[in-house]
Protein backbone atom coordinates (compact mmCIF):
# COMPACT_ATOMS: atom_id res chain seq x y z
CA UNK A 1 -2.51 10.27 -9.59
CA UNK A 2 -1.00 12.04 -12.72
CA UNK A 3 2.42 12.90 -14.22
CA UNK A 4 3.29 16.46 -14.27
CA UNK A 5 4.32 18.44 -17.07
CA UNK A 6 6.80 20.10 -17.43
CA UNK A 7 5.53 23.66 -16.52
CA UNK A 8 3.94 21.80 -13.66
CA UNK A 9 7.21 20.16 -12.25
CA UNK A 10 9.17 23.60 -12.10
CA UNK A 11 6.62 25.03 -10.44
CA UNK A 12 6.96 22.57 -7.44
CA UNK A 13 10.82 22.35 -8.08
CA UNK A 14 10.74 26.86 -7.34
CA UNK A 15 8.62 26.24 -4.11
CA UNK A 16 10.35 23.06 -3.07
CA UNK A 17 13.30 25.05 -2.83
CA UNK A 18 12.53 26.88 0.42
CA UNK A 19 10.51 23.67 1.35
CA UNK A 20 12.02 21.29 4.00
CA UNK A 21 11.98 18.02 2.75
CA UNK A 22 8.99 16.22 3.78
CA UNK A 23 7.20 19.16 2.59
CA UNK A 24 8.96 18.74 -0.59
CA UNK A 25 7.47 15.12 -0.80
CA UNK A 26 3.99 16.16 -0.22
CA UNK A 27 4.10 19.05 -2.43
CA UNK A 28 5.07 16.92 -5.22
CA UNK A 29 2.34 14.29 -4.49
CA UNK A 30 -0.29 17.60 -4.26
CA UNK A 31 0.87 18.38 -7.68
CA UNK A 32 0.09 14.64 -9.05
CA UNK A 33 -3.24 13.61 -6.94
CA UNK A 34 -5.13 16.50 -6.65
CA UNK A 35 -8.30 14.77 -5.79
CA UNK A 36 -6.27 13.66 -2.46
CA UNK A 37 -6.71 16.45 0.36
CA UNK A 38 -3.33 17.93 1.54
CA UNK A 39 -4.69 16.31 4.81
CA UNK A 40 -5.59 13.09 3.61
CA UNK A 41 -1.51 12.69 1.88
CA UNK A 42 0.10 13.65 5.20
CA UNK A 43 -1.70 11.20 6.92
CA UNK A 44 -0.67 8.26 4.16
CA UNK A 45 2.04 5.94 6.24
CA UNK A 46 5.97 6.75 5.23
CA UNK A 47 5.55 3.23 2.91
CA UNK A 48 2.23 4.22 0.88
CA UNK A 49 3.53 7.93 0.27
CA UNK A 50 7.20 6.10 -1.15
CA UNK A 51 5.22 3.97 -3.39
CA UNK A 52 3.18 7.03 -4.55
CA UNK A 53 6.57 8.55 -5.08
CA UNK A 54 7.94 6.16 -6.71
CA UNK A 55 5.46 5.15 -9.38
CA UNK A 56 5.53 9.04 -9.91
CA UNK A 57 9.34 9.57 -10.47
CA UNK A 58 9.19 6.31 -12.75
CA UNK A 59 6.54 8.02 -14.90
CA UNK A 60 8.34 11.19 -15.34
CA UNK A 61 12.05 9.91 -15.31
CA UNK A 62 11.54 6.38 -16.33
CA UNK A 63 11.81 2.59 -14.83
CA UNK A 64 16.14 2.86 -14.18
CA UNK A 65 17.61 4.24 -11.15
CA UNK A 66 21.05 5.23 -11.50
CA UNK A 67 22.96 6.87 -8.26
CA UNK A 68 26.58 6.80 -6.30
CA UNK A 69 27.28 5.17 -3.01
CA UNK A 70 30.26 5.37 -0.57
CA UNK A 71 31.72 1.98 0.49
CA UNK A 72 31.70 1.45 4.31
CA UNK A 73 34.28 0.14 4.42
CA UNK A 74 37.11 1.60 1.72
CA UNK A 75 35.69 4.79 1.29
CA UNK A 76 35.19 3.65 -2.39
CA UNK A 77 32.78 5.34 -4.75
CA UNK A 78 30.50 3.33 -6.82
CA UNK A 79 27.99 3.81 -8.93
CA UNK A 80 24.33 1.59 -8.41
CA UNK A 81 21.71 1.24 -11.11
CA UNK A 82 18.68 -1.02 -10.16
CA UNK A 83 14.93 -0.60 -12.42
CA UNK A 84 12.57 0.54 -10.19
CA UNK A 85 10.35 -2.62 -10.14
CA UNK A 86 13.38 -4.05 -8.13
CA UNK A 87 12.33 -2.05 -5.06
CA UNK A 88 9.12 -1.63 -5.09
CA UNK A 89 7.75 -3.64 -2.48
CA UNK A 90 4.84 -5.48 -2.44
CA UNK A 91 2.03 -4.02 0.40
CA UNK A 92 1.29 -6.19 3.32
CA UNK A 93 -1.77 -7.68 3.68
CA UNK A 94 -2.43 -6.33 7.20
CA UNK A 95 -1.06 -2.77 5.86
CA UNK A 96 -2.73 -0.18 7.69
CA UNK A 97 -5.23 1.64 4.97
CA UNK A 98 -5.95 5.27 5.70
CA UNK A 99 -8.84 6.12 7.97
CA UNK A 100 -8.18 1.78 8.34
CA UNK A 101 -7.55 0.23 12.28
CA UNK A 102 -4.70 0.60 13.66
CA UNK A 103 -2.22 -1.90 14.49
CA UNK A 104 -1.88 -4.30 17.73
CA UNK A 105 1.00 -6.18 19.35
CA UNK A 106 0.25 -8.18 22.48
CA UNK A 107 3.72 -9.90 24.43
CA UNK A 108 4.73 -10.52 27.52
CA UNK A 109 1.87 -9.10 29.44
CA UNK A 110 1.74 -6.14 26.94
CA UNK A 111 -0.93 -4.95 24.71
CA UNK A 112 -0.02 -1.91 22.63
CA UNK A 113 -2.32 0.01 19.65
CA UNK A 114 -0.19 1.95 17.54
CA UNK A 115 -0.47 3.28 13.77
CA UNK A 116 2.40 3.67 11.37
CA UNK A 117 4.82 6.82 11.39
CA UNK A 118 3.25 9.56 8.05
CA UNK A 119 4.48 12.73 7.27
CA UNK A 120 3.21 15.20 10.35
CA UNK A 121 5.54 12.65 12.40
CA UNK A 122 8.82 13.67 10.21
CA UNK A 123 7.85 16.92 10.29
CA UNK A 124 7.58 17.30 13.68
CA UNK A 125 11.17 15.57 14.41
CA UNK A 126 13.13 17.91 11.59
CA UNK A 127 14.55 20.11 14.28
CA UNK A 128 15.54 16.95 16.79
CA UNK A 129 19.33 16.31 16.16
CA UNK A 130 19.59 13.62 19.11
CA UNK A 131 18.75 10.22 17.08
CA UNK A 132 17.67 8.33 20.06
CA UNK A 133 15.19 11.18 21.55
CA UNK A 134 14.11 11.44 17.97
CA UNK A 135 13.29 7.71 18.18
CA UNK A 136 11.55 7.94 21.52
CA UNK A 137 9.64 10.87 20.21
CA UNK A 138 8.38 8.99 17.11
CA UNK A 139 7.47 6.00 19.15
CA UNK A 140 5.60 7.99 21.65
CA UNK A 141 3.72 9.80 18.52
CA UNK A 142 2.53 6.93 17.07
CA UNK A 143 1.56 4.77 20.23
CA UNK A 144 -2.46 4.81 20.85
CA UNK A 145 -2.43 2.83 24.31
CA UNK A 146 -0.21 0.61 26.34
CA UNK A 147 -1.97 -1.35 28.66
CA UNK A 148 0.22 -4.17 31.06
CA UNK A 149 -1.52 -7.01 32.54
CA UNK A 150 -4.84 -5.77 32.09
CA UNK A 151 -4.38 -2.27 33.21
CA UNK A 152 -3.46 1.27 31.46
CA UNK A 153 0.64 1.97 31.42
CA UNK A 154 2.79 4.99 30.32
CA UNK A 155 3.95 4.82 27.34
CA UNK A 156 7.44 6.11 27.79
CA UNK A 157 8.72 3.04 29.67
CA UNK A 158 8.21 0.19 27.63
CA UNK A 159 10.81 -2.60 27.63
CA UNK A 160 13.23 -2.79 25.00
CA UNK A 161 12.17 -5.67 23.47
CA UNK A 162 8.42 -4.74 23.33
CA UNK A 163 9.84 -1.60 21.76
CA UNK A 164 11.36 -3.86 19.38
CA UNK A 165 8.63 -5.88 18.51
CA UNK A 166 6.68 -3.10 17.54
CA UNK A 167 9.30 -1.38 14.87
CA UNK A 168 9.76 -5.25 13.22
CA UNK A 169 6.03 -4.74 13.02
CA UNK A 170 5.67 -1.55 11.64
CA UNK A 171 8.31 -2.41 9.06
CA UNK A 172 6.21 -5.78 8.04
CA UNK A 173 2.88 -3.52 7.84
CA UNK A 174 4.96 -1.01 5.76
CA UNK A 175 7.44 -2.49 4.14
CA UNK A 176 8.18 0.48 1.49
CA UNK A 177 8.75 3.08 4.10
CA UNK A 178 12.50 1.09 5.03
CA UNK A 179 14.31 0.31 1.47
CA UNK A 180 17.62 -1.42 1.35
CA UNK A 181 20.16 -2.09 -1.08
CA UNK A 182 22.47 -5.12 -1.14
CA UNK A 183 25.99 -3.67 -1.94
CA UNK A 184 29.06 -5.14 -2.81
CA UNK A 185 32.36 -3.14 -3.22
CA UNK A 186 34.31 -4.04 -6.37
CA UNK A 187 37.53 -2.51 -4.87
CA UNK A 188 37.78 -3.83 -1.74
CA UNK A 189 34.54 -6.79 -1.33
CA UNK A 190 33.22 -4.92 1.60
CA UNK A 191 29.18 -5.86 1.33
CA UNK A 192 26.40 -3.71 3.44
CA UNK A 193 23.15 -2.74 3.24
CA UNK A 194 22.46 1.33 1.71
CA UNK A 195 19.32 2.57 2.76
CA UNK A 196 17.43 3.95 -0.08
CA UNK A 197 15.30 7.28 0.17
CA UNK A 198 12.82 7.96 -3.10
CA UNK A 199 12.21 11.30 -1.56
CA UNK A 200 15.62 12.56 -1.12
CA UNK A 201 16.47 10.84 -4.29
CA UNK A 202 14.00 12.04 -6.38
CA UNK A 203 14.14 15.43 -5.45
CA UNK A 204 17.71 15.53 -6.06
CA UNK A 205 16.73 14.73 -9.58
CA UNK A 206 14.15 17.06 -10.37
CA UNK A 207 17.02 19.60 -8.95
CA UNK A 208 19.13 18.51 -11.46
CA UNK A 209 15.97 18.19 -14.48
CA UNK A 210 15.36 21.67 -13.25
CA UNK A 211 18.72 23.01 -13.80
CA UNK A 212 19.79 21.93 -16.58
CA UNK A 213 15.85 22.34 -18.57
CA UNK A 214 16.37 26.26 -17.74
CA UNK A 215 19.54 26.38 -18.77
CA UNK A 216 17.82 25.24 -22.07
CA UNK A 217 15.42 28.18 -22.66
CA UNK A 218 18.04 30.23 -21.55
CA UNK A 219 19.99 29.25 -24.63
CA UNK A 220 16.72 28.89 -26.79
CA UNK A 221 15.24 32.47 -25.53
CA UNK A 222 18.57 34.23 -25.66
CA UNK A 223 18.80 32.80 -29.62
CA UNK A 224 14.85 33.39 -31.06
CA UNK A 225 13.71 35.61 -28.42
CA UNK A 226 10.59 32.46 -28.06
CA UNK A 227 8.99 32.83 -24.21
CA UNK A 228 9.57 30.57 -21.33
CA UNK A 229 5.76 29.24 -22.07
CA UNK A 230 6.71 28.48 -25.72
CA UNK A 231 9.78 26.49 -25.38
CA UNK A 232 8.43 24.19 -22.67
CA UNK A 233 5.51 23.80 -24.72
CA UNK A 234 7.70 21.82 -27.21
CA UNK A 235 8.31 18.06 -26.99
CA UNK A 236 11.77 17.21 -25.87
CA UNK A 237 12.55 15.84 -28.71
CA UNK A 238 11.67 19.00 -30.61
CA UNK A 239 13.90 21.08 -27.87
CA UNK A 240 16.88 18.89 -28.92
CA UNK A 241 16.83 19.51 -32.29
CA UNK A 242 16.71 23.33 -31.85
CA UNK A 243 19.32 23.35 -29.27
CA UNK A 244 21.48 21.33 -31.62
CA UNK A 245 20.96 23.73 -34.28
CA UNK A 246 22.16 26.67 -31.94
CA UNK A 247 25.07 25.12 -30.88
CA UNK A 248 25.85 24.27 -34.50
């Protein structure tokens, strides 16, 4: 993997925009590891293509993570800032690898081989608004065989709790696919746990890097007549000082 420049990151940013957002994800990490096959990154488990994501948006946007949350409680708005080392978690030793063995549960009776949720599974759920078909439909996605005392068993009737037991293990094999943040509100002391998306968050600031770096060779263009190519060829510190000198 690589960091993007800056020509590089608006290019993703223009097609990301009529991308839906796991596409989004995977076009960014196409951009940065191009000696991984488009295949090969949407078969990476939900946890390993976070981790990819977030040593990526680290690189390009640095180690701080600043963003707003809505108390549960109050209705409150706060702003969060963590470093990025703070939730990165560390990979399980049984983590599925990719192209690895799958995983195994065996309870009550049960034995189940399963692999962890990647990419083509959100993708195929984006149009499923009903969250508990939408979990059934994952489940039954990443399943590989059910067998009960000894013999072969559908895999759309599994008791709750053996349904259970495999998500708790999927989230210890992967444990960077299901981020949480630890909130307290200073208006009202309400404390819950935020789930925290790199994808979503990320993209939201490229949107915003995007934005406001055209904006910039609007103003720089517009006042020396330089090309697109030319003023994102300059360092950003070199940008500043020109844009400064514009605005007087």
């Amino acid at each position: 993997m690589r960091m993007l420049s800056a020509p590089e990151l608006l290019d993703v940013w223009e097609r990301g925009l009529g991308q839906p957002p796991v596409q989004r994800a995977l076009s960014l990490l196409a951009a940065a590891c191009p000696e991984m096959s488009p295949e090969v990154l949407a078969a990476l488990s939900l946890g390993q293509r976070d981790a990819y994501l977030l040593t990526l948006r680290e690189w390009m946007f640095g180690p701080q993570l600043t963003g707003l949350a809505t108390c549960s409680g109050c209705g409150e708005r706060l702003e969060l800032t963590c470093q990025v080392a703070e939730i990165r978690a560390a990979p399980a030793a049984s983590q599925q690898e990719e192209g690895g063995e799958a995983l195994s549960l065996t309870a009550a009776g049960y034995a189940v081989r399963f692999r962890l949720p990647d990419s083509s599974d959100l993708a195929a759920l984006a149009d499923q608004t009903d969250l508990a078909a939408a979990r059934q439909q994952l489940l039954d996605r990443c399943l590989l065989a059910v067998q009960h005392d000894g013999e072969e068993a559908p895999t759309d009737r599994l008791p709750a709790p053996i349904v259970e037991a495999i998500v708790e293990r999927m989230a210890q094999a992967d444990p960077q696919a299901d981020v949480r943040l630890a909130l307290t509100c200073p208006a009202c002391g309400n404390q819950w746990l935020a789930a925290f998306d790199i994808a979503s968050f990320f993209w939201n600031e490229i949107n915003a890097w995007a934005v406001r770096l055209l904006g910039e060779v609007h103003t720089l263009a517009s006042a020396y007549g330089w090309r697109e190519t030319d003023i994102l060829a300059l360092s950003p510190w070199r940008r500043q000082m020109y844009l400064e000198m514009v605005r007087g």
